[in-house]
PDB file of N, CA and C in Angstrom:
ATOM      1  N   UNK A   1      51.557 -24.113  -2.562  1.00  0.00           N
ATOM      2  CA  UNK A   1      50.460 -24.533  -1.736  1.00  0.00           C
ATOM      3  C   UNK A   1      49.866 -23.348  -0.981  1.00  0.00           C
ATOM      4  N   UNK A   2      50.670 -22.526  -0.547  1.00  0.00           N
ATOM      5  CA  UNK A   2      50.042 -21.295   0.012  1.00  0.00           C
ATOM      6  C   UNK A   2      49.802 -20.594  -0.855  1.00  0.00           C
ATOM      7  N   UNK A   3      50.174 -20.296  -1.942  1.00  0.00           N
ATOM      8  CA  UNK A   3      49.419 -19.511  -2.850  1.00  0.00           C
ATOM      9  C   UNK A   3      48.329 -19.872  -3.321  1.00  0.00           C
ATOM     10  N   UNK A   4      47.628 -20.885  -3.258  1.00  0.00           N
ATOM     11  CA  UNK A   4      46.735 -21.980  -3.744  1.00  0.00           C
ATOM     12  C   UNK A   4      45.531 -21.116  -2.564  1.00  0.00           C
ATOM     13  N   UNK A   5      46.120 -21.458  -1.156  1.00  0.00           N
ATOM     14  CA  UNK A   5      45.331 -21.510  -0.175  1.00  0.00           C
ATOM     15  C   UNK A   5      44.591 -20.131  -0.019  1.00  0.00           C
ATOM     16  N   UNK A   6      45.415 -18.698  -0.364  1.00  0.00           N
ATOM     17  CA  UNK A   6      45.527 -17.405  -0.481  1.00  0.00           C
ATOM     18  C   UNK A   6      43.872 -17.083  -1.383  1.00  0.00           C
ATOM     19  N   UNK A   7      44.186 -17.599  -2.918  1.00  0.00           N
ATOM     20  CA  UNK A   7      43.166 -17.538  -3.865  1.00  0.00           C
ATOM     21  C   UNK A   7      41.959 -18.381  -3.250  1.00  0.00           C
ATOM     22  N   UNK A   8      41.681 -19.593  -2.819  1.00  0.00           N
ATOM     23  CA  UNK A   8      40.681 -20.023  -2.449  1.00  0.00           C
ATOM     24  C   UNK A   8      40.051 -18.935  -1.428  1.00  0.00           C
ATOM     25  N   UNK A   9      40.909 -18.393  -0.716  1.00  0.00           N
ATOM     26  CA  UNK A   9      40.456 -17.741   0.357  1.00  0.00           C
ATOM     27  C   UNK A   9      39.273 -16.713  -0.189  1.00  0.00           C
ATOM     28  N   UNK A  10      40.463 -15.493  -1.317  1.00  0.00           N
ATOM     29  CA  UNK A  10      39.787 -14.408  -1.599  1.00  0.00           C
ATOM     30  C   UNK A  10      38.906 -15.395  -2.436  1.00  0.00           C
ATOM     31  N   UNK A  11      38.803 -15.981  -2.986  1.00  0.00           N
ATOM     32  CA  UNK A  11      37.422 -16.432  -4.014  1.00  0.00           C
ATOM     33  C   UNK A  11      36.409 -16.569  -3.151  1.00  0.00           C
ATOM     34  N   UNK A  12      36.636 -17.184  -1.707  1.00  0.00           N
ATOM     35  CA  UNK A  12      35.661 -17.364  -0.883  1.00  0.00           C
ATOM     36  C   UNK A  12      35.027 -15.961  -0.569  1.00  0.00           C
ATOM     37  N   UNK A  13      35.923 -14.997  -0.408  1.00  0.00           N
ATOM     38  CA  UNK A  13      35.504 -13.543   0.488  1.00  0.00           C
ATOM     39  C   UNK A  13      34.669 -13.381  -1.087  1.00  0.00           C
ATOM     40  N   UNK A  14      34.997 -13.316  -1.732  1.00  0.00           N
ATOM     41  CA  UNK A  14      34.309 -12.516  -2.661  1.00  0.00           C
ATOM     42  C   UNK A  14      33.140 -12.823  -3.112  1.00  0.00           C
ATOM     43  N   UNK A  15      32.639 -14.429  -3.073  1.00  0.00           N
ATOM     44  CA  UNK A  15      31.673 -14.848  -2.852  1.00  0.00           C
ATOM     45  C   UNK A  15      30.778 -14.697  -2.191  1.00  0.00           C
ATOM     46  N   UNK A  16      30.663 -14.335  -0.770  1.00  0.00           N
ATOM     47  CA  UNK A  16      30.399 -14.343   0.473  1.00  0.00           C
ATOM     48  C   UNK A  16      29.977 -12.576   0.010  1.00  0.00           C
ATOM     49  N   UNK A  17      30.619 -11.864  -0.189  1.00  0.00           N
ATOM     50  CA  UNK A  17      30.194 -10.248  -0.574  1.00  0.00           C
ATOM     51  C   UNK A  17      29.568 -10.241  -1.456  1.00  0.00           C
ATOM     52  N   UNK A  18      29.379 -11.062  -2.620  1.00  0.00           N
ATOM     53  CA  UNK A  18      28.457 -10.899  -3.949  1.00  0.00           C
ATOM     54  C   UNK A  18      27.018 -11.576  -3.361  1.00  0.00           C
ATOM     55  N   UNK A  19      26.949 -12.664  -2.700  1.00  0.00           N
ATOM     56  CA  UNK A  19      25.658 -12.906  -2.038  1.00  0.00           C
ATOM     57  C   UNK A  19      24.897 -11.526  -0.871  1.00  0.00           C
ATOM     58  N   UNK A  20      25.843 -10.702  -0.393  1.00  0.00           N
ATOM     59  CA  UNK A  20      25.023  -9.942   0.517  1.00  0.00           C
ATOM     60  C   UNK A  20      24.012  -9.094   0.041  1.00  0.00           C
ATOM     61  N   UNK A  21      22.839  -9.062   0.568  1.00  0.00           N
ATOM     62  CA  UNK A  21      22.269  -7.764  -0.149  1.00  0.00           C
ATOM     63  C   UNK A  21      22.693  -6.635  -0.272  1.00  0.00           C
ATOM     64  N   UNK A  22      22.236  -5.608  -1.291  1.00  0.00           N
ATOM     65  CA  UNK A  22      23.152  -4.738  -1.608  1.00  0.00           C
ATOM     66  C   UNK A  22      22.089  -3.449  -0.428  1.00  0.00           C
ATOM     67  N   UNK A  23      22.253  -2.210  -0.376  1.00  0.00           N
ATOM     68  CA  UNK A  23      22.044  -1.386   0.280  1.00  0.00           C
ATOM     69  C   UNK A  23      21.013  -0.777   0.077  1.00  0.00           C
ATOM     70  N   UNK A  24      20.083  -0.681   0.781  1.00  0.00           N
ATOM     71  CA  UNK A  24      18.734  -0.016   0.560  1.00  0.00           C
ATOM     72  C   UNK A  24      18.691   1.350  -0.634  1.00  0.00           C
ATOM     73  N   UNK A  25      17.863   1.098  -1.419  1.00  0.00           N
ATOM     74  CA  UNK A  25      18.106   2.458  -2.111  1.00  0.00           C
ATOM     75  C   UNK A  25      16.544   2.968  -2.627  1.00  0.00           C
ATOM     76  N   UNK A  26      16.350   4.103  -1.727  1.00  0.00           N
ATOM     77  CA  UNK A  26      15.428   4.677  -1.797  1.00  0.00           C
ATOM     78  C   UNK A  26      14.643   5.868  -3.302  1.00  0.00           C
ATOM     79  N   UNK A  27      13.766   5.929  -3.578  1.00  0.00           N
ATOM     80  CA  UNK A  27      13.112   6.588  -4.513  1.00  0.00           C
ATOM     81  C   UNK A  27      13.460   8.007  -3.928  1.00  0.00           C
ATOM     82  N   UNK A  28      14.113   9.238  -4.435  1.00  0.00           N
ATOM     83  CA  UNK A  28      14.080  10.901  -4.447  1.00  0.00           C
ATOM     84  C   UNK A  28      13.364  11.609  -5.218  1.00  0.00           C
ATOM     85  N   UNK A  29      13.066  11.107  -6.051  1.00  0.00           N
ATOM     86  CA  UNK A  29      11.647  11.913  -6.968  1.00  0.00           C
ATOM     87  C   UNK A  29      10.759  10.669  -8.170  1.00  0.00           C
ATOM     88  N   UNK A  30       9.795  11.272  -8.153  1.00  0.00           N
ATOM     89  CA  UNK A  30       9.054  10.787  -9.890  1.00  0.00           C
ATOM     90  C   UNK A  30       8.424  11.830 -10.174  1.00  0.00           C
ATOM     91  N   UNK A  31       8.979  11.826 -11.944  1.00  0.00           N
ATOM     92  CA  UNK A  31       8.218  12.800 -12.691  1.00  0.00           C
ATOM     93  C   UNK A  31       7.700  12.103 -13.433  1.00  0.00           C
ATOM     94  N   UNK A  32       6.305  12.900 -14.307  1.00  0.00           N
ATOM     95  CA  UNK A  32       5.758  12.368 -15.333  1.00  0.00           C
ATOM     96  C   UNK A  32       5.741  13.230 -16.763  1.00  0.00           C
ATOM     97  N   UNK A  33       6.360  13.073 -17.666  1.00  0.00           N
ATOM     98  CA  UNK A  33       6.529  13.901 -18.396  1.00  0.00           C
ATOM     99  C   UNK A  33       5.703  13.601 -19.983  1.00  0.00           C
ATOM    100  N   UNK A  34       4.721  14.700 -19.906  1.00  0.00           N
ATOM    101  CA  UNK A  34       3.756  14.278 -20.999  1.00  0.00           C
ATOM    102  C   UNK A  34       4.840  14.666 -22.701  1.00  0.00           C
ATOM    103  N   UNK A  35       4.304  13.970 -23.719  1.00  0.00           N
ATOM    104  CA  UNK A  35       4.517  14.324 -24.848  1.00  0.00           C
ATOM    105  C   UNK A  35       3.528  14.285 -25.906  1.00  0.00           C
ATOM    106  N   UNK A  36       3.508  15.516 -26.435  1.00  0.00           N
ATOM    107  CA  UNK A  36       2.285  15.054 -26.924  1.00  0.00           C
ATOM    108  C   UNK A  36       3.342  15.073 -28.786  1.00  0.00           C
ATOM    109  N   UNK A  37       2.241  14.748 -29.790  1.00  0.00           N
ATOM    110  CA  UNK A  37       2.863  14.339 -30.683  1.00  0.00           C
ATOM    111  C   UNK A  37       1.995  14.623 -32.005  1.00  0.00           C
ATOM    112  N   UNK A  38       0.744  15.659 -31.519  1.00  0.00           N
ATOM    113  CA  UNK A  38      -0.415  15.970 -32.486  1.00  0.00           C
ATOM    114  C   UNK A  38      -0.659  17.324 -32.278  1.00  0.00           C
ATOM    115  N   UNK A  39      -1.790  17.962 -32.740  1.00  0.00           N
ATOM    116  CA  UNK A  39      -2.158  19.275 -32.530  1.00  0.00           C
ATOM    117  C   UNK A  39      -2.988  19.249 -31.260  1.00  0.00           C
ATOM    118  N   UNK A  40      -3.097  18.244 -31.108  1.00  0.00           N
ATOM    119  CA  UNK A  40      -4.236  18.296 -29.519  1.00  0.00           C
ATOM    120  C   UNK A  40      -3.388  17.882 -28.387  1.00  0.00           C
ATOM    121  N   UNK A  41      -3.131  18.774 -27.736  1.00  0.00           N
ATOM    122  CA  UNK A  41      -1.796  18.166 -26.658  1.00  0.00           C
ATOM    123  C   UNK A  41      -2.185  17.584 -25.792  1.00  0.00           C
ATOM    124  N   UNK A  42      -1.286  15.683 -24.863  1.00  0.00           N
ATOM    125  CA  UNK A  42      -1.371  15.315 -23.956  1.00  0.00           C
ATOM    126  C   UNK A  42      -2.068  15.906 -22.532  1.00  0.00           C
ATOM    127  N   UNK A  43      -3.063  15.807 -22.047  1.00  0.00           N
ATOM    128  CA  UNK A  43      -3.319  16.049 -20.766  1.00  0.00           C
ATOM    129  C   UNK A  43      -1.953  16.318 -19.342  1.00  0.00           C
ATOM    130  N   UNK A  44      -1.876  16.650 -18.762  1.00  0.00           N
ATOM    131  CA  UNK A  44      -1.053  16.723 -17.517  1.00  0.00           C
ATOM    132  C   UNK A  44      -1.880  15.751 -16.539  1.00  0.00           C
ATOM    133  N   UNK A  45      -0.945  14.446 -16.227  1.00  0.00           N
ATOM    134  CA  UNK A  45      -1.392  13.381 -15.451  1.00  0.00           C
ATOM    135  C   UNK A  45      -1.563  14.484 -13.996  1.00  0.00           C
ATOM    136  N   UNK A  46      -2.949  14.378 -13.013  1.00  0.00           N
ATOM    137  CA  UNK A  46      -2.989  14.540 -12.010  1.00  0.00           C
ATOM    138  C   UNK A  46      -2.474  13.530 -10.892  1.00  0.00           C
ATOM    139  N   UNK A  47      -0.869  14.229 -10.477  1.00  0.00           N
ATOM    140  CA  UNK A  47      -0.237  13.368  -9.422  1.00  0.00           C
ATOM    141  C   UNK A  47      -0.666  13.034  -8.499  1.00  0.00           C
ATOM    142  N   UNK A  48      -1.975  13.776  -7.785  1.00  0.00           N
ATOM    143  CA  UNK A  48      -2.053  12.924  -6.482  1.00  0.00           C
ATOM    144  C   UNK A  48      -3.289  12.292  -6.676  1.00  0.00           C
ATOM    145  N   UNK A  49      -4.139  12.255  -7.937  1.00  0.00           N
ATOM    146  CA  UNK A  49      -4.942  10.730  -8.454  1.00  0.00           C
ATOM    147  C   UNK A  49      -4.145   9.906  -8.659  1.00  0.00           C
ATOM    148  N   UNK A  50      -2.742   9.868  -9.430  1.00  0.00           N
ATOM    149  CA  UNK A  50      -1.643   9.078  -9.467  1.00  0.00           C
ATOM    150  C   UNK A  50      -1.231   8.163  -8.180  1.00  0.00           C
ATOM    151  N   UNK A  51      -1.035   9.164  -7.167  1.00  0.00           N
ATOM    152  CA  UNK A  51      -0.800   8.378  -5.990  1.00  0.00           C
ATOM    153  C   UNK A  51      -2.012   7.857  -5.462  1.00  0.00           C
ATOM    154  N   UNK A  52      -2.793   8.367  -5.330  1.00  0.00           N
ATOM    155  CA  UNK A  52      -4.054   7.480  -5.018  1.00  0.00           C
ATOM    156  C   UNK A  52      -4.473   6.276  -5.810  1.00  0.00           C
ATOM    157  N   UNK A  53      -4.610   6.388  -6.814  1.00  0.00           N
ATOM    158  CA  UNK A  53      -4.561   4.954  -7.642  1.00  0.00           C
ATOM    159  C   UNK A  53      -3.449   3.973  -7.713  1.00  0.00           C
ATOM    160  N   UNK A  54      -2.315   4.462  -7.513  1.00  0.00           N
ATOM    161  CA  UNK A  54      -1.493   3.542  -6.682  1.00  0.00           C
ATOM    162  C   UNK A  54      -1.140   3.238  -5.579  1.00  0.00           C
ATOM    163  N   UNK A  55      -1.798   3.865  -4.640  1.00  0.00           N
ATOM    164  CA  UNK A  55      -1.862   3.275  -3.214  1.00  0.00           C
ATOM    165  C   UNK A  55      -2.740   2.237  -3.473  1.00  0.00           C
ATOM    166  N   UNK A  56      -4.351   2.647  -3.659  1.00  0.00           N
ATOM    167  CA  UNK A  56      -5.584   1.987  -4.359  1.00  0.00           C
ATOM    168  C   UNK A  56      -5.262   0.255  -4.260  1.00  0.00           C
ATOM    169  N   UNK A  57      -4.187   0.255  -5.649  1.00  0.00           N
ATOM    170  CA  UNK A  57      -3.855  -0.640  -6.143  1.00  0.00           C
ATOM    171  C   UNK A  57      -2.672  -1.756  -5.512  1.00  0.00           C
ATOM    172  N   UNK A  58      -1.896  -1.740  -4.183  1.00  0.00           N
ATOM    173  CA  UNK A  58      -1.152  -1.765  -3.398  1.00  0.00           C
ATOM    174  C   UNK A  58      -0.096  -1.661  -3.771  1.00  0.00           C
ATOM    175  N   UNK A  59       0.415  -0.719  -4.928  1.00  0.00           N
ATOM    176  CA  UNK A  59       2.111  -0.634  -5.794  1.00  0.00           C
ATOM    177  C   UNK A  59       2.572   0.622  -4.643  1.00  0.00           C
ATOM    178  N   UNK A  60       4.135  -0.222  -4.019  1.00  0.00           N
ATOM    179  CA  UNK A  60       4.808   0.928  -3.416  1.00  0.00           C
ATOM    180  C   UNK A  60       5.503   1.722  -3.717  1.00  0.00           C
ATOM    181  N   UNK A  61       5.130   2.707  -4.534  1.00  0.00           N
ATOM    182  CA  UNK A  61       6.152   3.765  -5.622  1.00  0.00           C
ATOM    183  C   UNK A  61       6.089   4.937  -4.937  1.00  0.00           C
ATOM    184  N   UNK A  62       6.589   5.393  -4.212  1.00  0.00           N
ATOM    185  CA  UNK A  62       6.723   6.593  -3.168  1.00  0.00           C
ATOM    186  C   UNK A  62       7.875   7.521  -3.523  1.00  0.00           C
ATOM    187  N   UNK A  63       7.732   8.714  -3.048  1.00  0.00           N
ATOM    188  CA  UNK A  63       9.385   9.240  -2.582  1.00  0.00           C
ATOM    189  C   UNK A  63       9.598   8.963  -0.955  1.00  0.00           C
ATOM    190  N   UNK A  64      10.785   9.211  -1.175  1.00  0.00           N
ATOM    191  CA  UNK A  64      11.580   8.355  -0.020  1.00  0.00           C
ATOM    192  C   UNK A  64      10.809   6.896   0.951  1.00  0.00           C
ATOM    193  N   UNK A  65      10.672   6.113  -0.235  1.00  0.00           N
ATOM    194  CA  UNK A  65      10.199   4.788   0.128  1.00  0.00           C
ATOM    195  C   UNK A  65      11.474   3.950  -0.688  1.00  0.00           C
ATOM    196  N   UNK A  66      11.357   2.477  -0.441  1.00  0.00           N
ATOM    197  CA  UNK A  66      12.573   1.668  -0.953  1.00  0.00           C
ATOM    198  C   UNK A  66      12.108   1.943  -2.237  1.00  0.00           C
ATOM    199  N   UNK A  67      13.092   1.739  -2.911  1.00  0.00           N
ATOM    200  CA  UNK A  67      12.926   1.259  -4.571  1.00  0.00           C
ATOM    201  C   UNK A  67      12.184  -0.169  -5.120  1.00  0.00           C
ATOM    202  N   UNK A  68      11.434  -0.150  -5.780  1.00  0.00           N
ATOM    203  CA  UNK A  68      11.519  -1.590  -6.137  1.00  0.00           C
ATOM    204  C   UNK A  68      10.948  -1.925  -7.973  1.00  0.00           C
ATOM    205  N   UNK A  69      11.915  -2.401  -8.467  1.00  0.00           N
ATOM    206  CA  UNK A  69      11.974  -2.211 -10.150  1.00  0.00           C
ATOM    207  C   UNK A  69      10.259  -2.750 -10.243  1.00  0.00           C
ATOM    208  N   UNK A  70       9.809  -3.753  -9.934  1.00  0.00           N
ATOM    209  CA  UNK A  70       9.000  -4.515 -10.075  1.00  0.00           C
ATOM    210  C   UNK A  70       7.359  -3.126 -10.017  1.00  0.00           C
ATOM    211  N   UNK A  71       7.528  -2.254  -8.695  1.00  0.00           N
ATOM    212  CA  UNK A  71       6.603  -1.075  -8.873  1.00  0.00           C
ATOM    213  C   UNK A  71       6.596   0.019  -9.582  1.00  0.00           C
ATOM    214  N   UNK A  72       7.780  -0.171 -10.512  1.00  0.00           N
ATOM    215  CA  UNK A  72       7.868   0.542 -11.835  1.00  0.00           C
ATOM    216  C   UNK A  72       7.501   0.253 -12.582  1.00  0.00           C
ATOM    217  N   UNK A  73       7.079  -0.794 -12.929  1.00  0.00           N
ATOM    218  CA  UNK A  73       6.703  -1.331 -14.202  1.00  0.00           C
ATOM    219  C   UNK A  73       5.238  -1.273 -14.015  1.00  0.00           C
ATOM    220  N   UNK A  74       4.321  -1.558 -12.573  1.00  0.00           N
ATOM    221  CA  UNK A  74       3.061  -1.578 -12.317  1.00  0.00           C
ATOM    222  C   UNK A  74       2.494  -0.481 -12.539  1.00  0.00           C
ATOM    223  N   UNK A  75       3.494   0.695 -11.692  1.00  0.00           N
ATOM    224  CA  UNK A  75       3.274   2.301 -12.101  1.00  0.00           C
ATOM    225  C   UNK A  75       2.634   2.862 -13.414  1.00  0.00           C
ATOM    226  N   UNK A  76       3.668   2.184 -14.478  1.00  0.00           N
ATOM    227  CA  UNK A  76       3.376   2.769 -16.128  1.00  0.00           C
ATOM    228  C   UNK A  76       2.191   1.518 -16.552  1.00  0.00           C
ATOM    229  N   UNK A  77       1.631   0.922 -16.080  1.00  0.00           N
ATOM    230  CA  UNK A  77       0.926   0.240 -16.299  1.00  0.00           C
ATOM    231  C   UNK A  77      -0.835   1.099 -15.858  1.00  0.00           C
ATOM    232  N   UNK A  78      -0.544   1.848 -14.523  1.00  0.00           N
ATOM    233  CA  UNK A  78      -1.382   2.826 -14.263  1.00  0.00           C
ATOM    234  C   UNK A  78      -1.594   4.034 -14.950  1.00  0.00           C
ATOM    235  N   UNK A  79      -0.894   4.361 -14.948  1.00  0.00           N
ATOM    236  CA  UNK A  79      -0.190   5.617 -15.881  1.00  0.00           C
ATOM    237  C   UNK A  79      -1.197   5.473 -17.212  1.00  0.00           C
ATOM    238  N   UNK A  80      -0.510   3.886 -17.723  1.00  0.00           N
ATOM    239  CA  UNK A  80      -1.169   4.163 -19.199  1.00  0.00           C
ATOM    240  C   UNK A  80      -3.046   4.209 -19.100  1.00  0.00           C
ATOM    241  N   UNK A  81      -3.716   3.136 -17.831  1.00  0.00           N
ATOM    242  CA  UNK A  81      -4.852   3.116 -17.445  1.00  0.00           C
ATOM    243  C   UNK A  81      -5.385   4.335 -17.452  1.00  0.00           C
ATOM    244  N   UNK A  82      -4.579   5.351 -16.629  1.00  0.00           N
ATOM    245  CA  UNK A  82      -5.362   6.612 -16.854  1.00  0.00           C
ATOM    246  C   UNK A  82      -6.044   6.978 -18.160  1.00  0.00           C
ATOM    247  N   UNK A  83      -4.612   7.849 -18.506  1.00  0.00           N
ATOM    248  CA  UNK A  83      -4.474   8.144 -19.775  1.00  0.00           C
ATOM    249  C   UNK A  83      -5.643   7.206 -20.551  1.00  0.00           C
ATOM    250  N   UNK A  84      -5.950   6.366 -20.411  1.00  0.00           N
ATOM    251  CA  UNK A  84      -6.937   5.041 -21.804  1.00  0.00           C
ATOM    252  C   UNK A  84      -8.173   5.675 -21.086  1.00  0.00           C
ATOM    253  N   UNK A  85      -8.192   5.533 -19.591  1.00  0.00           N
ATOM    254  CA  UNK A  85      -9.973   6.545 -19.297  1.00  0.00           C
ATOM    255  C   UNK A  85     -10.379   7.789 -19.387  1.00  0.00           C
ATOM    256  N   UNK A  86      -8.808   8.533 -19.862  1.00  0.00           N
ATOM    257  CA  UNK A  86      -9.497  10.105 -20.764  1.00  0.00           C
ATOM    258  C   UNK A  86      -9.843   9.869 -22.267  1.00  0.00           C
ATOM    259  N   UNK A  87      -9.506   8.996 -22.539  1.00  0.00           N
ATOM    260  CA  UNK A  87     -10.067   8.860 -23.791  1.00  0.00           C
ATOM    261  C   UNK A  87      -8.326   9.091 -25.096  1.00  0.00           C
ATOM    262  N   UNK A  88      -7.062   9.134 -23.818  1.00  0.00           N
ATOM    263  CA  UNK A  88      -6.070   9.206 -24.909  1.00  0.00           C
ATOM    264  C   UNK A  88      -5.194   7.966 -25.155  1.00  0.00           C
ATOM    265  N   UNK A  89      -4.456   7.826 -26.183  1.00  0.00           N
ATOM    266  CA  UNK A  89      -3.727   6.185 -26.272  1.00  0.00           C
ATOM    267  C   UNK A  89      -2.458   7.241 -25.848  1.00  0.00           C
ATOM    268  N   UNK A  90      -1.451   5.890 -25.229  1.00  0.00           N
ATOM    269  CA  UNK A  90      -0.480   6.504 -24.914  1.00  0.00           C
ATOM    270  C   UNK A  90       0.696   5.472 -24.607  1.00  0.00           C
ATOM    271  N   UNK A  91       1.560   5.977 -24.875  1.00  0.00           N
ATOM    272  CA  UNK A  91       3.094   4.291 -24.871  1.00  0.00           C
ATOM    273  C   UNK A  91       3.672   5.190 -23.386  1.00  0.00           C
ATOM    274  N   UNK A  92       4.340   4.033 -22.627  1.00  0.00           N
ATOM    275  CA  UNK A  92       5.101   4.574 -21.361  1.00  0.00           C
ATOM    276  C   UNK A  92       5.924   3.970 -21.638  1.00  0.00           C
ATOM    277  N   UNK A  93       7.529   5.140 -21.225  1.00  0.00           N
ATOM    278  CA  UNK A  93       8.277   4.489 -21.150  1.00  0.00           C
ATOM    279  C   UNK A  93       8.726   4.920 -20.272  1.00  0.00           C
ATOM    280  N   UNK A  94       9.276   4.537 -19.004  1.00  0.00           N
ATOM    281  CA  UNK A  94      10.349   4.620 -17.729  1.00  0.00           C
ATOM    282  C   UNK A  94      11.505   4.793 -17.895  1.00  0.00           C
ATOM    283  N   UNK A  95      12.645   5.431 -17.082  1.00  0.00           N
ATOM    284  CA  UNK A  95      13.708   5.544 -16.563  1.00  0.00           C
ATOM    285  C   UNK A  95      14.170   5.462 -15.244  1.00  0.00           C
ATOM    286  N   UNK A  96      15.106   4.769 -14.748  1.00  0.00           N
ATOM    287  CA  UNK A  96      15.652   5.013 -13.295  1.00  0.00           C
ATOM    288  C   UNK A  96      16.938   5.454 -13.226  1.00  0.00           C
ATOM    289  N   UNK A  97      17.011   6.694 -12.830  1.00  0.00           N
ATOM    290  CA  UNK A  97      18.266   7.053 -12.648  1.00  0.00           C
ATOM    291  C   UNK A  97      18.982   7.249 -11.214  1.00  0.00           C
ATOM    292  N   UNK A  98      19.858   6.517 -11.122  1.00  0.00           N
ATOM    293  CA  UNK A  98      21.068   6.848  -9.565  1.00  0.00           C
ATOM    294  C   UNK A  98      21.464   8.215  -9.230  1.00  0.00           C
ATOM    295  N   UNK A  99      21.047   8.828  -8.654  1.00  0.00           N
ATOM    296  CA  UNK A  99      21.153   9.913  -8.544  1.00  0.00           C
ATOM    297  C   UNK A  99      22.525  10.025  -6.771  1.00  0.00           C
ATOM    298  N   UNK A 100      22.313   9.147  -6.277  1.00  0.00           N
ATOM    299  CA  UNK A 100      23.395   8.677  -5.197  1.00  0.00           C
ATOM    300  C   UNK A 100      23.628   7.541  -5.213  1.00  0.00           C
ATOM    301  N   UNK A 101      24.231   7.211  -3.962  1.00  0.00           N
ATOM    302  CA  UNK A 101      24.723   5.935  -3.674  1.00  0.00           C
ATOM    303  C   UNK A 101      23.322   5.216  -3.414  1.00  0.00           C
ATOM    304  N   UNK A 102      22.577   5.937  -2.525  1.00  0.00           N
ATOM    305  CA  UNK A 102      21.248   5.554  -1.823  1.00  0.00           C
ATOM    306  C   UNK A 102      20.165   5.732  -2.608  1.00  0.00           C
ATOM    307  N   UNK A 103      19.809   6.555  -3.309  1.00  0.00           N
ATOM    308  CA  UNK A 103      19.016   7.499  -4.165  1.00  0.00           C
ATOM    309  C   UNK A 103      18.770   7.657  -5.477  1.00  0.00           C
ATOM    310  N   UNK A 104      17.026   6.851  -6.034  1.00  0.00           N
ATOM    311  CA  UNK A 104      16.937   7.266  -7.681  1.00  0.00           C
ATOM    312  C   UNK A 104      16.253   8.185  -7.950  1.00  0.00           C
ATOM    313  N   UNK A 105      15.866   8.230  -9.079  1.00  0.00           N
ATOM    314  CA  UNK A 105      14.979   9.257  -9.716  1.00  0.00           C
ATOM    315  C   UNK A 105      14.178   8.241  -9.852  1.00  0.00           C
ATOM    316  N   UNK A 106      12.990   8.691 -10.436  1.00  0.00           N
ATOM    317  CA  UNK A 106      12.228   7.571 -11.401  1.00  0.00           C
ATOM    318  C   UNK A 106      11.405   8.145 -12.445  1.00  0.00           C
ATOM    319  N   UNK A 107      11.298   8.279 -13.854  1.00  0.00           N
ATOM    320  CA  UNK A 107      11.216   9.354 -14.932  1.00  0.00           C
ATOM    321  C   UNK A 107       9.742   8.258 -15.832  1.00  0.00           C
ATOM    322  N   UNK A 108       8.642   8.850 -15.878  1.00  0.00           N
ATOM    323  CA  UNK A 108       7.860   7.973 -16.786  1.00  0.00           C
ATOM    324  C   UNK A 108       7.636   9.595 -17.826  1.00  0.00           C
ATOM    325  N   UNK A 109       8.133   8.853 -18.814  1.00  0.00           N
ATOM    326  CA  UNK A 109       7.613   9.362 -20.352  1.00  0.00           C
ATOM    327  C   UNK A 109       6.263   9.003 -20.911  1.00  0.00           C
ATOM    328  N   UNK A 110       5.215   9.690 -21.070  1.00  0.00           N
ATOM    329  CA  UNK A 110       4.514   9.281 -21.796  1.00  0.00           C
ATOM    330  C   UNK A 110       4.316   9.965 -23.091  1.00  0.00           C
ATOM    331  N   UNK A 111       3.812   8.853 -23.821  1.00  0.00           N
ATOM    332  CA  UNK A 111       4.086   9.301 -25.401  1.00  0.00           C
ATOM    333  C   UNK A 111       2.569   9.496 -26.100  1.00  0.00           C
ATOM    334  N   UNK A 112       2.062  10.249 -26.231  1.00  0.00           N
ATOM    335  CA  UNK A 112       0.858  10.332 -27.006  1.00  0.00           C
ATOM    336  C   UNK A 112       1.114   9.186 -28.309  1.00  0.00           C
ATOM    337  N   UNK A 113       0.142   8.876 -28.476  1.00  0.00           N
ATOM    338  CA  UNK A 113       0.089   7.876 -30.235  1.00  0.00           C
ATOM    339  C   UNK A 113      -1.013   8.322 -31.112  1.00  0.00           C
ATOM    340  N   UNK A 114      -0.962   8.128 -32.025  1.00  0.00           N
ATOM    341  CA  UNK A 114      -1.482   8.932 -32.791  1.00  0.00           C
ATOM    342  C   UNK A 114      -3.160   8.853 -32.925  1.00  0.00           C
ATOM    343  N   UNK A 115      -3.849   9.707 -32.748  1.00  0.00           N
ATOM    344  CA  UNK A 115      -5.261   8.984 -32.623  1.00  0.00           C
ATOM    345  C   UNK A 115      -6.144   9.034 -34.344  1.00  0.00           C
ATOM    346  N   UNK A 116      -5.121   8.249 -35.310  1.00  0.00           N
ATOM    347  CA  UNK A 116      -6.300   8.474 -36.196  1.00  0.00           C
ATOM    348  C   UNK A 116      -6.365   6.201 -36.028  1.00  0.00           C
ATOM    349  N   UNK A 117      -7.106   6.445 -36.907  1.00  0.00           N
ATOM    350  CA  UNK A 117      -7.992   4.805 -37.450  1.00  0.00           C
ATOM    351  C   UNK A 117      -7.842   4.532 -37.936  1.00  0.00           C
TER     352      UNK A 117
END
């Protein structure tokens, strides 16, 4: 019976810790890393039109701002917008990496595609 009572207990604690939110974890860098994939090479995204079009747009993708997966995905969604009003096609793909306990990276790849017809 006390061993009974013991396990309910910790099942409870552990419950009770899996509901808490977990710990703020802030953005430490974003890069944008062009690829190009033809003889005419990718443009170099201008970062602080970058940030301006995502302020613009109200996505909070900052350094040292919270993280939030959801403004990553809006990000490469800008990203690719650019890129489509220079006139290049382009695939994004993201990464987030933990770089601390507190602290990610955030890595957008862009991929040139091929511009024939």
């Amino acid at each position: 019976m006390r061993f009974a009572a013991i396990c309910w207990f910790l099942l409870g604690a552990g419950v009770l810790t899996a509901q808490q939110p977990s710990t703020s974890v802030s953005v430490r860098s974003i890069t944008v890393e062009p690829v190009s994939t033809s003889s005419v090479p990718l443009n170099a995204l201008d970062m602080h039109a970058f940030a301006a079009a995502l302020k613009s747009k109200g996505i909070h993708l900052a350094t040292e701002t919270r993280f939030d997966p959801a403004a990553v995905e809006k990000a490469a969604d800008v990203i690719r917008d650019m890129y489509r009003d220079q006139g290049q096609k382009v695939r994004v793909k993201h990464m987030v990496a933990r770089i601390t306990s507190a602290g990610v990276d955030v890595t957008f790849e862009v991929i040139q595609l091929c511009p024939c017809n």
